[in-house]
N, C-alpha and C. Protein backbone atom coordinates (compact mmCIF):
# COMPACT_ATOMS: atom_id res chain seq x y z
N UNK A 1 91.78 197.61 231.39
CA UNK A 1 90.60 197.73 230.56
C UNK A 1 89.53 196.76 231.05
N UNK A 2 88.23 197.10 230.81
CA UNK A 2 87.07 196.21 230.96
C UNK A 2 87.19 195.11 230.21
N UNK A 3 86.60 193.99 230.96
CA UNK A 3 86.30 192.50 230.18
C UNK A 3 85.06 192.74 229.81
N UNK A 4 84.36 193.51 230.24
CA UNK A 4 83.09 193.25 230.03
C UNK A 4 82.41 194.43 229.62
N UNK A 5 82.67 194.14 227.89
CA UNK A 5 81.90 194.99 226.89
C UNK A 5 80.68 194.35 226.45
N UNK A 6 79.85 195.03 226.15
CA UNK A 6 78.54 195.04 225.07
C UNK A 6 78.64 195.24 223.93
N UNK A 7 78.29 194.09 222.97
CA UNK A 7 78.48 194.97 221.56
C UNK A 7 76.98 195.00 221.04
N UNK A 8 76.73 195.48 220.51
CA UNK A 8 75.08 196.05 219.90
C UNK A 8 75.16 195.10 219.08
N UNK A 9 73.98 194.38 218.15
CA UNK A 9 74.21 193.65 217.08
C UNK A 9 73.76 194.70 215.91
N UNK A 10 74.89 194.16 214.92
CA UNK A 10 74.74 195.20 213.83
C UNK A 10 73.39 195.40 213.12
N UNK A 11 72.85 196.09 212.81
CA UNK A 11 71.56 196.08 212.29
C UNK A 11 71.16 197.38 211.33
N UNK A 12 70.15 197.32 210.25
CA UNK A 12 70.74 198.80 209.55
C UNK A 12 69.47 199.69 210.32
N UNK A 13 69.79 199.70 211.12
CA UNK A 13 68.95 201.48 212.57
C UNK A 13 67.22 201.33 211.74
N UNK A 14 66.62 199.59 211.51
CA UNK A 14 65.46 200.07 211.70
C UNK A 14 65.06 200.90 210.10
N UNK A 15 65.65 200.58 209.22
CA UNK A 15 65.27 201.33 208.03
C UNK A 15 64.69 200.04 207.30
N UNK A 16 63.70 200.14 206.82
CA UNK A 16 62.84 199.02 206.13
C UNK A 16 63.17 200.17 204.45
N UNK A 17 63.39 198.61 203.56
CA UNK A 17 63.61 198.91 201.84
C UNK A 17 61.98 198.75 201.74
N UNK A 18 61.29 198.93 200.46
CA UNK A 18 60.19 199.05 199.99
C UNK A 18 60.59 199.39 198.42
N UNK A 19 60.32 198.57 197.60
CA UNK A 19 60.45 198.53 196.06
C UNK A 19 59.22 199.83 196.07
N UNK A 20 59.97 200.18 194.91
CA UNK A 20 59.12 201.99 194.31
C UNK A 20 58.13 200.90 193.45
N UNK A 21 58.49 200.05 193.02
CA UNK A 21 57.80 199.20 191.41
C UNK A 21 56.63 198.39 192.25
N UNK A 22 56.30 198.59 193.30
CA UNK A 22 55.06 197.60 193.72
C UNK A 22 54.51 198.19 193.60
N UNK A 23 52.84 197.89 192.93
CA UNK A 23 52.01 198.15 192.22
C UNK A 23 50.68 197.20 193.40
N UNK A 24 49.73 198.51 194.26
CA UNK A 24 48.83 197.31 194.67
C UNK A 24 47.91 197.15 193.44
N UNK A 25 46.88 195.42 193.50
CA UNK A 25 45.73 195.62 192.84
C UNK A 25 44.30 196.40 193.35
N UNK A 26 44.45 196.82 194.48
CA UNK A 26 43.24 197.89 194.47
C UNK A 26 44.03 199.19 195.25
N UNK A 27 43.87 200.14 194.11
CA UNK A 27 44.13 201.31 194.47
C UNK A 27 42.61 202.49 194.46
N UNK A 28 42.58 203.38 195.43
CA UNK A 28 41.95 204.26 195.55
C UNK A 28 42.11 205.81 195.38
N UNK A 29 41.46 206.18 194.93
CA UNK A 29 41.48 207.76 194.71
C UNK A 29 40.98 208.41 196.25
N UNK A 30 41.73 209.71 196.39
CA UNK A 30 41.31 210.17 197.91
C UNK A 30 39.73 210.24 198.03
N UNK A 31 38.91 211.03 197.00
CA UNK A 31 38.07 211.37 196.60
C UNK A 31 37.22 210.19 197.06
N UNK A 32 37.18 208.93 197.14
CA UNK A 32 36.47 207.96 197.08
C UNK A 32 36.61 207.34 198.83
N UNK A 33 38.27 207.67 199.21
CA UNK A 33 37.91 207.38 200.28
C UNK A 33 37.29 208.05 200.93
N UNK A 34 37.23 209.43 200.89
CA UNK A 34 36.12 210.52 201.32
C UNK A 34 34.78 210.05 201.86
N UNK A 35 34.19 209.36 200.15
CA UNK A 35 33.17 209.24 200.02
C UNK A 35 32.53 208.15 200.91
N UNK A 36 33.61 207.45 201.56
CA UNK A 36 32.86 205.98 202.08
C UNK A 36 33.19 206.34 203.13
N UNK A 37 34.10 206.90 203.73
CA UNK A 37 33.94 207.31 205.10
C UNK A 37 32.82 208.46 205.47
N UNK A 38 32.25 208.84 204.75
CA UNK A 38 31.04 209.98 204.68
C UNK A 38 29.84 208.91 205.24
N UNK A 39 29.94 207.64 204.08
CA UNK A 39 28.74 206.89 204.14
C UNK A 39 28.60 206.63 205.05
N UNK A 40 29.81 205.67 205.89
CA UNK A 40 29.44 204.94 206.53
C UNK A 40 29.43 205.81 208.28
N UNK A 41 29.54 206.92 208.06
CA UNK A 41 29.20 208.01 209.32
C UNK A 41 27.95 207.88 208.98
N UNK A 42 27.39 208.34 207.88
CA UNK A 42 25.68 208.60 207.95
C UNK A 42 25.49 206.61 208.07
N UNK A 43 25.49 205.78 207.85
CA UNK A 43 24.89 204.89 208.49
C UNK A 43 24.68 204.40 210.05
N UNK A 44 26.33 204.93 210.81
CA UNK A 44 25.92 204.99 211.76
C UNK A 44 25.09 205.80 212.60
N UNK A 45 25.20 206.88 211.71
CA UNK A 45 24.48 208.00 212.45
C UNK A 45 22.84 207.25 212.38
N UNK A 46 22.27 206.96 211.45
CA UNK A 46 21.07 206.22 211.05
C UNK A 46 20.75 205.00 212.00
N UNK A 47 21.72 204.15 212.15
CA UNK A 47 21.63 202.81 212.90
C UNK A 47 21.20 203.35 214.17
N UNK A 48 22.00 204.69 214.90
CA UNK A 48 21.72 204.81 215.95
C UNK A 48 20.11 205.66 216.38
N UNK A 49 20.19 205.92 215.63
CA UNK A 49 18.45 206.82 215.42
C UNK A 49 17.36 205.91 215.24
N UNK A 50 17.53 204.53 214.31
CA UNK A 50 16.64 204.33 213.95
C UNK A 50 16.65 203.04 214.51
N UNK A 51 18.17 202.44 215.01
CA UNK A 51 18.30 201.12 214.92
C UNK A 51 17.73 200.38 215.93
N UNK A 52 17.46 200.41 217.56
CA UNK A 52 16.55 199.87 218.24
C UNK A 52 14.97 199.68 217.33
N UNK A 53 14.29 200.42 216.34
CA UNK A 53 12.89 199.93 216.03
C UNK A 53 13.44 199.14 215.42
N UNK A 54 14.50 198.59 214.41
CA UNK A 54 14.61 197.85 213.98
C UNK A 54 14.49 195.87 214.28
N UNK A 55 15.12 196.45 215.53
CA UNK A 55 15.36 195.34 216.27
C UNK A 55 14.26 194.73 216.97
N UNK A 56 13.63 195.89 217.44
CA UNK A 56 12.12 195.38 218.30
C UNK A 56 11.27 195.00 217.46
């Protein structure tokens, strides 16, 4: 027989626990994240249109 085994270290395969009962303090509705990723497209869209006069 081989002397020379490998043993893996035991480990549970990479499965992370996560309590069901955590509660964040800022929660969002989809609806809202919608809404700010909307905005902040039209600001860039704006910054880039408008944003050099700004600067000059």
């Amino acid at each position: 027989m081989s002397k020379d085994k490998i043993s893996m270290p035991s480990s549970s395969a990479g499965i992370t626990r996560y309590f069901d009962e955590y509660k964040s303090k800022l929660q969002f509705k989809p609806g809202h994240i919608i809404i700010i990723i909307i905005a902040v497209i039209i600001l860039e869209i704006l910054l880039h249109t408008f944003g050099r006069g700004l600067l000059s």
